[in-house]
ModelCIF file with pLDDT and N, C-alpha, C, O atoms, coordinates in Angstrom:
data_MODEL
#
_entry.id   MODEL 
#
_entity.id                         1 
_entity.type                       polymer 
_entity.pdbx_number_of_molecules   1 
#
_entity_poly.entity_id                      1 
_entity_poly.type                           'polypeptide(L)' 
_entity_poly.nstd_linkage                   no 
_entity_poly.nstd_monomer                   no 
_entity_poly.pdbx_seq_one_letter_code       
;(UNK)(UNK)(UNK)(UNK)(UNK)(UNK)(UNK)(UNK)(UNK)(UNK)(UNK)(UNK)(UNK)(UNK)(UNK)(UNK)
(UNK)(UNK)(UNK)(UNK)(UNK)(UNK)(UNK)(UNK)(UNK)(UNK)(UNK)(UNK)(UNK)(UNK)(UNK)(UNK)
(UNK)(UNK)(UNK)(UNK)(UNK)(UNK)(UNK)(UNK)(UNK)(UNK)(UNK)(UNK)(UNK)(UNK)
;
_entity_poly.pdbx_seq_one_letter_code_can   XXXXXXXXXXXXXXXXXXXXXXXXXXXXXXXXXXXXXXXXXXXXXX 
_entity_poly.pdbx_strand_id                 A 
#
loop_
_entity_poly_seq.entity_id 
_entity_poly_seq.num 
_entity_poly_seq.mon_id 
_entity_poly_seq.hetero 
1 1  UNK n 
1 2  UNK n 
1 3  UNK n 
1 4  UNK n 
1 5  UNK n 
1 6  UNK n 
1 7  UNK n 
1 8  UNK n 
1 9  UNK n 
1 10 UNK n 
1 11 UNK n 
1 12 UNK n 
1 13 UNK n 
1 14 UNK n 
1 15 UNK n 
1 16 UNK n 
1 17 UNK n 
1 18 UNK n 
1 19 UNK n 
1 20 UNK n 
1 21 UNK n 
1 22 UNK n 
1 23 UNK n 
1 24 UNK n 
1 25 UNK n 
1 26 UNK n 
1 27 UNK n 
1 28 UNK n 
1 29 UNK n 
1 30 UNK n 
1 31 UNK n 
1 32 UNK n 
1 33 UNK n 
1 34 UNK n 
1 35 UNK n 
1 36 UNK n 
1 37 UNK n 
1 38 UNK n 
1 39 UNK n 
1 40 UNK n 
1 41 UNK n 
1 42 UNK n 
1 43 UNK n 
1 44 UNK n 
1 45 UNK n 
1 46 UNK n 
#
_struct_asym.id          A 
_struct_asym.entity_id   1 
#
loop_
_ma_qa_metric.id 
_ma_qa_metric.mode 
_ma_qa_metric.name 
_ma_qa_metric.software_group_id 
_ma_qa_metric.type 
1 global pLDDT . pLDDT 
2 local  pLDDT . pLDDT 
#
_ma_qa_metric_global.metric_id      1 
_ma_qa_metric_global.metric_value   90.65 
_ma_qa_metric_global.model_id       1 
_ma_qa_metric_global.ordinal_id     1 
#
loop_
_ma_qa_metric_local.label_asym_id 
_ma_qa_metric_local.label_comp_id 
_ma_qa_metric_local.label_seq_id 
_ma_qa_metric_local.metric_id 
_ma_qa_metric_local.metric_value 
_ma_qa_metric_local.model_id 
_ma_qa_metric_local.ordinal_id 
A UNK 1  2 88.00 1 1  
A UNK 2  2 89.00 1 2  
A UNK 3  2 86.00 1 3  
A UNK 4  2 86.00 1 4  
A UNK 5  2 83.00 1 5  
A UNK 6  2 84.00 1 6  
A UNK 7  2 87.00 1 7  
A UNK 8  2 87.00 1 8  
A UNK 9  2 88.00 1 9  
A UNK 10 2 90.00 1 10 
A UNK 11 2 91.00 1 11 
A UNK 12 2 92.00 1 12 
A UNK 13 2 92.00 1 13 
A UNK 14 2 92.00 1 14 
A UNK 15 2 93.00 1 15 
A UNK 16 2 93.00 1 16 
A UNK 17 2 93.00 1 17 
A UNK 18 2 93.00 1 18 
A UNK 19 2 92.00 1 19 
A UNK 20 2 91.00 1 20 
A UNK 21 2 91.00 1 21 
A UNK 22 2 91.00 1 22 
A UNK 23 2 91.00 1 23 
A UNK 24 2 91.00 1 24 
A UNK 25 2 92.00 1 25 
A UNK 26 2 94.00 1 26 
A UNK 27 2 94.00 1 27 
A UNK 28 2 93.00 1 28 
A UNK 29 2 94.00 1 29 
A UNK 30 2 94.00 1 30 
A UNK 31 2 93.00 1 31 
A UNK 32 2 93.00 1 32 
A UNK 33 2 93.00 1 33 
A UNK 34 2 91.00 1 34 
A UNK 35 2 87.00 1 35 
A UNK 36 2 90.00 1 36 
A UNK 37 2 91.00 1 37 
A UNK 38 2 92.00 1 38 
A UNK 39 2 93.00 1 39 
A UNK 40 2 93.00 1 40 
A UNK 41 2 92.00 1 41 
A UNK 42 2 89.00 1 42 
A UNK 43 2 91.00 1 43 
A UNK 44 2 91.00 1 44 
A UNK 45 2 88.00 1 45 
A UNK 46 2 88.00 1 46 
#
loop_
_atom_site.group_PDB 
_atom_site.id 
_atom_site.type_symbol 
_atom_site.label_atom_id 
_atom_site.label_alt_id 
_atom_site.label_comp_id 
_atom_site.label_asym_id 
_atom_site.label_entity_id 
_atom_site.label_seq_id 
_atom_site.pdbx_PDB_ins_code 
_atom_site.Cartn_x 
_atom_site.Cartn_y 
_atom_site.Cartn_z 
_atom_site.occupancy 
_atom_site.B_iso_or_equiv 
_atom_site.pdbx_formal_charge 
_atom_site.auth_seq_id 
_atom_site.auth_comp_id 
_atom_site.auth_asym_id 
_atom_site.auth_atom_id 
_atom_site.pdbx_PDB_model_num 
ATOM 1   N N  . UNK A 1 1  ? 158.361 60.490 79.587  1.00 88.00 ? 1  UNK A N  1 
ATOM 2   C CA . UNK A 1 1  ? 159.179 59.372 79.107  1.00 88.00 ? 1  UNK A CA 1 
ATOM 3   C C  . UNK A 1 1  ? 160.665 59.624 79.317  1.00 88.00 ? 1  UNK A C  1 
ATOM 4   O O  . UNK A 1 1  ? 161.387 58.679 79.636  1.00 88.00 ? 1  UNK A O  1 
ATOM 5   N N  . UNK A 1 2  ? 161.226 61.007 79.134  1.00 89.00 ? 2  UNK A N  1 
ATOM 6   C CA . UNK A 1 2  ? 162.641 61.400 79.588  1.00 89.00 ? 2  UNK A CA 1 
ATOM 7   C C  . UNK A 1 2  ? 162.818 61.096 81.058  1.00 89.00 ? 2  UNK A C  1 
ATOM 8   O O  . UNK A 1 2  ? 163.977 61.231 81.452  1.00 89.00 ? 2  UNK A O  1 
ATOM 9   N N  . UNK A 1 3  ? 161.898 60.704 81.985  1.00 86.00 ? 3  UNK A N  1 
ATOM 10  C CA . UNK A 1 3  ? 162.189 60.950 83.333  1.00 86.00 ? 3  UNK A CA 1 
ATOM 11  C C  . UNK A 1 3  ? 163.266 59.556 83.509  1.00 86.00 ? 3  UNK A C  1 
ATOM 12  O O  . UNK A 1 3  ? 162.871 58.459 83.114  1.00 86.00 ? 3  UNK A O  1 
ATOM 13  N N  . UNK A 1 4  ? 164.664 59.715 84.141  1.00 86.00 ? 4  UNK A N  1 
ATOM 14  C CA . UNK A 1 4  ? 165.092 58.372 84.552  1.00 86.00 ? 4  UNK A CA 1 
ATOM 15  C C  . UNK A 1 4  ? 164.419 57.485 85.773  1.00 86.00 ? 4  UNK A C  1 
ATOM 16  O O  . UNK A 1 4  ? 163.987 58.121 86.735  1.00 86.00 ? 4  UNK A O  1 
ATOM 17  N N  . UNK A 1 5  ? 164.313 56.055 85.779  1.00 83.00 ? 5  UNK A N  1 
ATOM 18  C CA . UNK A 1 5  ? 163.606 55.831 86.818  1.00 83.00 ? 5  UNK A CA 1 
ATOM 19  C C  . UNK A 1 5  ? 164.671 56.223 87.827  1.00 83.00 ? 5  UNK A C  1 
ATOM 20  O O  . UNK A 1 5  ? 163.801 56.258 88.698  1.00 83.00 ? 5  UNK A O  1 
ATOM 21  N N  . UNK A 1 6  ? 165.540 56.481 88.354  1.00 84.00 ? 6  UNK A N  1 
ATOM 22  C CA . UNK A 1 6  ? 166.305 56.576 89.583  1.00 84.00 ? 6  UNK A CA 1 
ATOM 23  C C  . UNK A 1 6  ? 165.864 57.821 90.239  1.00 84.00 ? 6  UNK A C  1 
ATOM 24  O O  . UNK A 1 6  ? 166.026 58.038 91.439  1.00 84.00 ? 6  UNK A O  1 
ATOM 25  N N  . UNK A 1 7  ? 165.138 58.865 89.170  1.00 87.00 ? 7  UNK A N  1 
ATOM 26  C CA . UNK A 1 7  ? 164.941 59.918 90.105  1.00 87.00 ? 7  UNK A CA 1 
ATOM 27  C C  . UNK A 1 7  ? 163.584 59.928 90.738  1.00 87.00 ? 7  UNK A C  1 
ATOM 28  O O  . UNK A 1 7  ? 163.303 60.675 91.674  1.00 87.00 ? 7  UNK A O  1 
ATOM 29  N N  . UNK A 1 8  ? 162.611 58.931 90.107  1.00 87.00 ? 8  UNK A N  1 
ATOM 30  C CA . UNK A 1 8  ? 161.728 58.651 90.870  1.00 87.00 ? 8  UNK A CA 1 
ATOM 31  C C  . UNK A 1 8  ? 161.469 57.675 91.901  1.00 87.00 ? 8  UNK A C  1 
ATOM 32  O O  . UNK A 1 8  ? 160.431 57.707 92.563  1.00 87.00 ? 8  UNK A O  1 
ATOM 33  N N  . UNK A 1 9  ? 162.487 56.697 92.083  1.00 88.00 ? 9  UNK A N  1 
ATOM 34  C CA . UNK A 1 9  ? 162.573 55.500 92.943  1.00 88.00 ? 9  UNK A CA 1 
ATOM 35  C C  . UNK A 1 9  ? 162.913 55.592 94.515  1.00 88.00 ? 9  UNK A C  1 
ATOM 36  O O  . UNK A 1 9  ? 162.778 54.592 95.220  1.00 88.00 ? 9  UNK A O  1 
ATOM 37  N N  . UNK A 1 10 ? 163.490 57.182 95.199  1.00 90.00 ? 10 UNK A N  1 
ATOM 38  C CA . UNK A 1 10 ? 163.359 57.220 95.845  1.00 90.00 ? 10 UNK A CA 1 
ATOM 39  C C  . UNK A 1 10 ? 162.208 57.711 96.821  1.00 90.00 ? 10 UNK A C  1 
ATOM 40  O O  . UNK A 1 10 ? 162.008 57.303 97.965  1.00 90.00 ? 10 UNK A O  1 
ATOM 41  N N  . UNK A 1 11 ? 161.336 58.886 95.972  1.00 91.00 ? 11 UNK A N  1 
ATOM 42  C CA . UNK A 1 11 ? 160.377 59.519 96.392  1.00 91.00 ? 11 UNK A CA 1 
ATOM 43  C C  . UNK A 1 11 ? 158.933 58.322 96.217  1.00 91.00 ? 11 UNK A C  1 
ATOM 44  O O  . UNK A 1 11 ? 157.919 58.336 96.916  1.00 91.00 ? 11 UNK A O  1 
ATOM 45  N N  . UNK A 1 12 ? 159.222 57.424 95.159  1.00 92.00 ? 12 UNK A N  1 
ATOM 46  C CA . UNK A 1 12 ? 158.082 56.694 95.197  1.00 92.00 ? 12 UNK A CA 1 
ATOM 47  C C  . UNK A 1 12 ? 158.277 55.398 96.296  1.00 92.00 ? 12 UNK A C  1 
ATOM 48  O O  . UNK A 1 12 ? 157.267 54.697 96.352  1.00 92.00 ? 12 UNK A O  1 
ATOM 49  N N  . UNK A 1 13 ? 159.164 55.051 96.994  1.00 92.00 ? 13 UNK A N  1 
ATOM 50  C CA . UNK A 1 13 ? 159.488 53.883 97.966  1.00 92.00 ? 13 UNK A CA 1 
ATOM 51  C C  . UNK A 1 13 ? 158.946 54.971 99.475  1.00 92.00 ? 13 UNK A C  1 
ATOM 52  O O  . UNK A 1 13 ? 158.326 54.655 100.490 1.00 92.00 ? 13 UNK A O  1 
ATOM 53  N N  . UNK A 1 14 ? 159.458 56.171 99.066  1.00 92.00 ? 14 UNK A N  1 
ATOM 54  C CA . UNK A 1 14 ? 159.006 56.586 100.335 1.00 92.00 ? 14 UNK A CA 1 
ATOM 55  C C  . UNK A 1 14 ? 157.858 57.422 101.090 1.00 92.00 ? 14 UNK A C  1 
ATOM 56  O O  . UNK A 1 14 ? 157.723 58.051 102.140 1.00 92.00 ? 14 UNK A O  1 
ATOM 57  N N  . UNK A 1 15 ? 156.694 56.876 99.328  1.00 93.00 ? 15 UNK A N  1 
ATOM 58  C CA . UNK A 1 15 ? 155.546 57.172 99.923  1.00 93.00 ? 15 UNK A CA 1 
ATOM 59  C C  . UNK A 1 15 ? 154.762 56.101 100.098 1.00 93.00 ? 15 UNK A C  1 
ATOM 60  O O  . UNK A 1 15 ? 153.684 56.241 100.676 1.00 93.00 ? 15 UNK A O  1 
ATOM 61  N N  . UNK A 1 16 ? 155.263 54.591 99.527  1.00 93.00 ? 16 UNK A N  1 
ATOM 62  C CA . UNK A 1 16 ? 154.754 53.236 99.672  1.00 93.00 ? 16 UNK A CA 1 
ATOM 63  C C  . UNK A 1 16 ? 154.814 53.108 101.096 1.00 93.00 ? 16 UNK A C  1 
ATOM 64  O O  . UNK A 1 16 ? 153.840 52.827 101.794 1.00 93.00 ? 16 UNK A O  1 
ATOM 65  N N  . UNK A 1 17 ? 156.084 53.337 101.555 1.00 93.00 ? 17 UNK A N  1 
ATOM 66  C CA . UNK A 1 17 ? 156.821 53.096 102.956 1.00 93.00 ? 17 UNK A CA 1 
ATOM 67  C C  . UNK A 1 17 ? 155.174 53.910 103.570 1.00 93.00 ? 17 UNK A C  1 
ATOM 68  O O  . UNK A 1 17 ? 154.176 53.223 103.789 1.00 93.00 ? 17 UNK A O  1 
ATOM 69  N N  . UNK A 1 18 ? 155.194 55.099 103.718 1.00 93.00 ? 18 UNK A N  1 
ATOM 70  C CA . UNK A 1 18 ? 154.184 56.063 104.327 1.00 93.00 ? 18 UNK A CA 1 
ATOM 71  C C  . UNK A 1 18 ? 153.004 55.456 104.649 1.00 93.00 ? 18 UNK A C  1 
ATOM 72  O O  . UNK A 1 18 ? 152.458 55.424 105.751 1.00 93.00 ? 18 UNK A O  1 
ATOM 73  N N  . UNK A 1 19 ? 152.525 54.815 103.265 1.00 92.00 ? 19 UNK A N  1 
ATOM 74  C CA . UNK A 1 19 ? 151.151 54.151 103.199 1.00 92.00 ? 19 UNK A CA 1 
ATOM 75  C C  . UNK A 1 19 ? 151.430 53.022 103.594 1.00 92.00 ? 19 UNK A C  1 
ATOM 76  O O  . UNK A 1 19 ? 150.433 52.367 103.293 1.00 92.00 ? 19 UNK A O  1 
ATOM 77  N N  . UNK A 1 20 ? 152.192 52.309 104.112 1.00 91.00 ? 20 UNK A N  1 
ATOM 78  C CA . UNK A 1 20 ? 152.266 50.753 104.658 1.00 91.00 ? 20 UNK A CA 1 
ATOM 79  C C  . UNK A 1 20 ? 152.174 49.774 103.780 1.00 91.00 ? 20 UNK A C  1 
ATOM 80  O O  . UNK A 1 20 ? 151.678 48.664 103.977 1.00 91.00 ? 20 UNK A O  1 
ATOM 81  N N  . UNK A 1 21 ? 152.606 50.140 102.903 1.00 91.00 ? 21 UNK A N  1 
ATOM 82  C CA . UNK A 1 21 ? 152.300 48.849 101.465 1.00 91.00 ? 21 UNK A CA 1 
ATOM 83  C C  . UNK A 1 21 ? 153.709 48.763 100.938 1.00 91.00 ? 21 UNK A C  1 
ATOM 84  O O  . UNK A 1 21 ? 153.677 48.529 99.730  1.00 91.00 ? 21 UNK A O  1 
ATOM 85  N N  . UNK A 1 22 ? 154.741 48.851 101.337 1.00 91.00 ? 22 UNK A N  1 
ATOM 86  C CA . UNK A 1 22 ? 155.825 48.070 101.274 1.00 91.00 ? 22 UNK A CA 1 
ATOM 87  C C  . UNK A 1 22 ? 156.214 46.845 101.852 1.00 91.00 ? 22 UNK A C  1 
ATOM 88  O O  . UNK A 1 22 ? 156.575 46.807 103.028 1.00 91.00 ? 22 UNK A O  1 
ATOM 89  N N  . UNK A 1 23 ? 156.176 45.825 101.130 1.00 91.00 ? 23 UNK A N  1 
ATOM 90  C CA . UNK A 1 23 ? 156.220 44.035 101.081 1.00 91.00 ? 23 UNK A CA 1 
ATOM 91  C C  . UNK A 1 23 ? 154.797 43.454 100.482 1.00 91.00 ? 23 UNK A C  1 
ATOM 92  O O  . UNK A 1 23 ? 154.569 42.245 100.524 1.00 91.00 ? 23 UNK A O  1 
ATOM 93  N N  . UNK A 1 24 ? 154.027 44.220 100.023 1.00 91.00 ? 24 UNK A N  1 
ATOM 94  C CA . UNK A 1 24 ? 152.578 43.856 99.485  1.00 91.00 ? 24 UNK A CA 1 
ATOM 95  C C  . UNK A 1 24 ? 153.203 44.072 97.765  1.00 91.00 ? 24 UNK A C  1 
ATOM 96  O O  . UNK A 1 24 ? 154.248 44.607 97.395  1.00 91.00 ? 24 UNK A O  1 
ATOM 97  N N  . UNK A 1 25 ? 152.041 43.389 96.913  1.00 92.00 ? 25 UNK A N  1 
ATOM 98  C CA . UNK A 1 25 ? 152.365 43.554 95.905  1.00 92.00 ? 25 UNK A CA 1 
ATOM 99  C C  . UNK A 1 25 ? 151.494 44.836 95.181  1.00 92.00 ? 25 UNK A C  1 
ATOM 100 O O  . UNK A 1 25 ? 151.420 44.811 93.952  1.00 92.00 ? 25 UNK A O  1 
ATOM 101 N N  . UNK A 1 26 ? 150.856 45.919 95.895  1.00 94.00 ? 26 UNK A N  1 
ATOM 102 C CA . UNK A 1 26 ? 150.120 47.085 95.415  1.00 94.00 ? 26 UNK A CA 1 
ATOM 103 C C  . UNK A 1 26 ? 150.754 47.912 94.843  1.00 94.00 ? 26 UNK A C  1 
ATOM 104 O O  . UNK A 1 26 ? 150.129 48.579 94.018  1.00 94.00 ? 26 UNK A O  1 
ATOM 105 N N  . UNK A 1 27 ? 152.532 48.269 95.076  1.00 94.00 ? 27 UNK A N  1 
ATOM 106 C CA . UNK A 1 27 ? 153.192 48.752 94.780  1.00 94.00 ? 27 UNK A CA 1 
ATOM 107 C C  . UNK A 1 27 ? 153.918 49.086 92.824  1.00 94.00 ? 27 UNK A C  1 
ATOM 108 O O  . UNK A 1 27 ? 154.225 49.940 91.991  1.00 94.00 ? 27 UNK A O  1 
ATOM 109 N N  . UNK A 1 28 ? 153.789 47.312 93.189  1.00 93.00 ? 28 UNK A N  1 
ATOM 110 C CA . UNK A 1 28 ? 153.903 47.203 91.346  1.00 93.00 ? 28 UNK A CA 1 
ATOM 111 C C  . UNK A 1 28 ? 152.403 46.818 90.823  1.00 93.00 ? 28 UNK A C  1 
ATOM 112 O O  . UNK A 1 28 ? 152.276 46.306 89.711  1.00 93.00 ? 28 UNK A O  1 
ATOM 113 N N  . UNK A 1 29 ? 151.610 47.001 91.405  1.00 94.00 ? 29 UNK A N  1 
ATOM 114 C CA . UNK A 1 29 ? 149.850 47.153 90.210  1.00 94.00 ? 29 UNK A CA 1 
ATOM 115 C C  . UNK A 1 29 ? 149.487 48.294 90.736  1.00 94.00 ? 29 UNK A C  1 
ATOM 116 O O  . UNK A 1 29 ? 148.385 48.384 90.195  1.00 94.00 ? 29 UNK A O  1 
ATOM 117 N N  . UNK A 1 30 ? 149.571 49.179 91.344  1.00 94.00 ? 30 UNK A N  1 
ATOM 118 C CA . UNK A 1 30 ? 148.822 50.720 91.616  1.00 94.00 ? 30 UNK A CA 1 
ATOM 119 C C  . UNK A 1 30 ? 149.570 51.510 90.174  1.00 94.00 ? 30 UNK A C  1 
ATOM 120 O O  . UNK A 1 30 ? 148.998 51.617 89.090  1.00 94.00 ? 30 UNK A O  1 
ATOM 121 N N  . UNK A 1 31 ? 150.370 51.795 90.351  1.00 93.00 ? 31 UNK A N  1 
ATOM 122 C CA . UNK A 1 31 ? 150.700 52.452 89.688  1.00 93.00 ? 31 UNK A CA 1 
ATOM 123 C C  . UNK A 1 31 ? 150.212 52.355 87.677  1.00 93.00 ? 31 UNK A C  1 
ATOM 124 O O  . UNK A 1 31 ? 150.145 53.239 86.824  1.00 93.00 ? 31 UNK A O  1 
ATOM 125 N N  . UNK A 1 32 ? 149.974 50.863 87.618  1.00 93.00 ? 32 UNK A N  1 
ATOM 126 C CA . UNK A 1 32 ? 149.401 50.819 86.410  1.00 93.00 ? 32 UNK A CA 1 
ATOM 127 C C  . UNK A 1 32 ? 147.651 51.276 86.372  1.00 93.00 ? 32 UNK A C  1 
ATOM 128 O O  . UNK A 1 32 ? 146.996 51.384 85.336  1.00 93.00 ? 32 UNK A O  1 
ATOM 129 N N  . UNK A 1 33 ? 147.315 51.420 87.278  1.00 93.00 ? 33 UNK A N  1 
ATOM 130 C CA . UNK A 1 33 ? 145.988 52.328 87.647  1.00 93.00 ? 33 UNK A CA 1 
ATOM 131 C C  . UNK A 1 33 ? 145.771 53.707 86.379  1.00 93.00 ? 33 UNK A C  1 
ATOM 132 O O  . UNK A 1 33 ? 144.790 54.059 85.725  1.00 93.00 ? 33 UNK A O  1 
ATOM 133 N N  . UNK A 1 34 ? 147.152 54.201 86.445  1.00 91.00 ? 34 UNK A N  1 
ATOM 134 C CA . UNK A 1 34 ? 147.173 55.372 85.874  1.00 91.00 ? 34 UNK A CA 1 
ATOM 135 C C  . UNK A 1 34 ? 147.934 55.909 84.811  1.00 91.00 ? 34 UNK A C  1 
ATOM 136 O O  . UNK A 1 34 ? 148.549 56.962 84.643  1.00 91.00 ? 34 UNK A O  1 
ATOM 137 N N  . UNK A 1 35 ? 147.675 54.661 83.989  1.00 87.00 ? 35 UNK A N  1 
ATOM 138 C CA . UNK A 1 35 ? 148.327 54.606 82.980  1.00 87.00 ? 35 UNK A CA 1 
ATOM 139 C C  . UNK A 1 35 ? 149.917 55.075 82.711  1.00 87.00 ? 35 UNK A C  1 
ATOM 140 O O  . UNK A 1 35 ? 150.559 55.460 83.688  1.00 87.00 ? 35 UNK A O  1 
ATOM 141 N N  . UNK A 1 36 ? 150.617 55.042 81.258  1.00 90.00 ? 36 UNK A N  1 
ATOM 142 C CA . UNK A 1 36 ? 151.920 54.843 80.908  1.00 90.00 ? 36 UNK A CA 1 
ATOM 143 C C  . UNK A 1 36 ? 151.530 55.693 79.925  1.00 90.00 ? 36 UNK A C  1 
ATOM 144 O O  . UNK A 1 36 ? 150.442 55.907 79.390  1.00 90.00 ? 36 UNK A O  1 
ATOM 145 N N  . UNK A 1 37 ? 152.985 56.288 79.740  1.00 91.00 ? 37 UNK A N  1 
ATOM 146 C CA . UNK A 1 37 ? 153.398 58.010 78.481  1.00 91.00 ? 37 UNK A CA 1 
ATOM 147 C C  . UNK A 1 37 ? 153.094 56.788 77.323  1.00 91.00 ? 37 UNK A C  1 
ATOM 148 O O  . UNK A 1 37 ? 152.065 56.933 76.664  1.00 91.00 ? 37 UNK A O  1 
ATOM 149 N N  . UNK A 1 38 ? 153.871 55.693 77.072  1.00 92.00 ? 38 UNK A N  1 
ATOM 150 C CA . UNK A 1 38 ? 154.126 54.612 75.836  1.00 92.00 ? 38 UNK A CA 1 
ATOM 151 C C  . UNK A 1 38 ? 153.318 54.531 75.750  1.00 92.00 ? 38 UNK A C  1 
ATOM 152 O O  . UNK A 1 38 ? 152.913 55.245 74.833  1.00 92.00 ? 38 UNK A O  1 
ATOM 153 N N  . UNK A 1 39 ? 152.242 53.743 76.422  1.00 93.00 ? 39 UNK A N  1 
ATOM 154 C CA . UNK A 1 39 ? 151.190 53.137 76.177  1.00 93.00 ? 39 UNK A CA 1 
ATOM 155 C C  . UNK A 1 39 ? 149.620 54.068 75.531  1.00 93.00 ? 39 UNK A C  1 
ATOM 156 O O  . UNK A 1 39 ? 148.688 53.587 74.886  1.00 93.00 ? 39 UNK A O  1 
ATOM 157 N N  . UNK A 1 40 ? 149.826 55.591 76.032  1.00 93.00 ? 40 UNK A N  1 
ATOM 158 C CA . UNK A 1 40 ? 149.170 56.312 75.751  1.00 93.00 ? 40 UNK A CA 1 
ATOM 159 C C  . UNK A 1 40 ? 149.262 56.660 74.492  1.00 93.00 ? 40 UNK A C  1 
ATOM 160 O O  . UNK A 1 40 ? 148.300 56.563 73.729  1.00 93.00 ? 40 UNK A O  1 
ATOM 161 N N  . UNK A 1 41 ? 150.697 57.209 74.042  1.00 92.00 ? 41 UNK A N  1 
ATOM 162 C CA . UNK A 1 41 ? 150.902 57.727 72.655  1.00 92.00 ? 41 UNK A CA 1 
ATOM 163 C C  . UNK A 1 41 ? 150.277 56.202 71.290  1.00 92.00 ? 41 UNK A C  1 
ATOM 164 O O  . UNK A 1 41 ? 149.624 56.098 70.252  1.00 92.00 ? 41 UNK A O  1 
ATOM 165 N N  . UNK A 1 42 ? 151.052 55.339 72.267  1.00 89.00 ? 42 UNK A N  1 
ATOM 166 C CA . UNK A 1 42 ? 150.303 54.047 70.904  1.00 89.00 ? 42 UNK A CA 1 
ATOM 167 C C  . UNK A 1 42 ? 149.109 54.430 70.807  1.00 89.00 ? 42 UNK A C  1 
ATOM 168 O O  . UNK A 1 42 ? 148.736 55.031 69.799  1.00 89.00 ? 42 UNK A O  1 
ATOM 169 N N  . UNK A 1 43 ? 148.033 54.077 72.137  1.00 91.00 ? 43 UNK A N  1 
ATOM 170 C CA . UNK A 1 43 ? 147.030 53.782 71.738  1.00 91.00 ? 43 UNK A CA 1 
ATOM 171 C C  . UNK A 1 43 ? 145.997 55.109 70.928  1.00 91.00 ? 43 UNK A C  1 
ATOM 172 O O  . UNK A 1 43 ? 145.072 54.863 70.154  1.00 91.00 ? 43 UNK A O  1 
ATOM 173 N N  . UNK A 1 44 ? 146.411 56.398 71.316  1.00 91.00 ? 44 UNK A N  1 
ATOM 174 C CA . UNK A 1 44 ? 146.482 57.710 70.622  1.00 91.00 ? 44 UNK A CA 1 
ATOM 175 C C  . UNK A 1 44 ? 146.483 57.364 69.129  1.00 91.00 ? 44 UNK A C  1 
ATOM 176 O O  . UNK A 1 44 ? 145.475 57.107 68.471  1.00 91.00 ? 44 UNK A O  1 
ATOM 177 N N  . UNK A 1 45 ? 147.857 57.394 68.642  1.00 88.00 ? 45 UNK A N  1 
ATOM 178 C CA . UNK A 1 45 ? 147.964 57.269 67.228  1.00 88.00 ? 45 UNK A CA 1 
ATOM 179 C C  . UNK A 1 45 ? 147.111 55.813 66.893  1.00 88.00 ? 45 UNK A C  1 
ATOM 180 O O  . UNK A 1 45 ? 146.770 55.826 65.710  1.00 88.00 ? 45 UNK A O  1 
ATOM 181 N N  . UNK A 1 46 ? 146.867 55.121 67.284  1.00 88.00 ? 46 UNK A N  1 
ATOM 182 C CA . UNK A 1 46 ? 145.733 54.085 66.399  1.00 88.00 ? 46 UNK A CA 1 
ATOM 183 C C  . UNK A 1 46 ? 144.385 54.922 66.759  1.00 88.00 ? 46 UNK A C  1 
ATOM 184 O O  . UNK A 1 46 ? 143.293 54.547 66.332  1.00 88.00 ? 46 UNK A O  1 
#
């Protein structure tokens, strides 16, 4: 959750780029594949 997104925005564009899925919309739904720190700790504590 400390991570800023800027330090991941370049390494993650330039493995979209790699895989050919830059201008597709896989980019913003893959990644929810594998879940979120937030979303984990909520659903944890309930």
């Amino acid at each position: 959750l400390f991570l800023p997104f800027p330090v991941t925005l370049i390494p993650m564009f330039d493995m979209w780029a790699r895989l050919g899925l830059v201008n597709t919309m896989f980019p913003l739904i893959i990644p929810a594949m594998f879940g979120s720190a937030f979303y984990v700790f909520l659903l944890r504590q309930f």
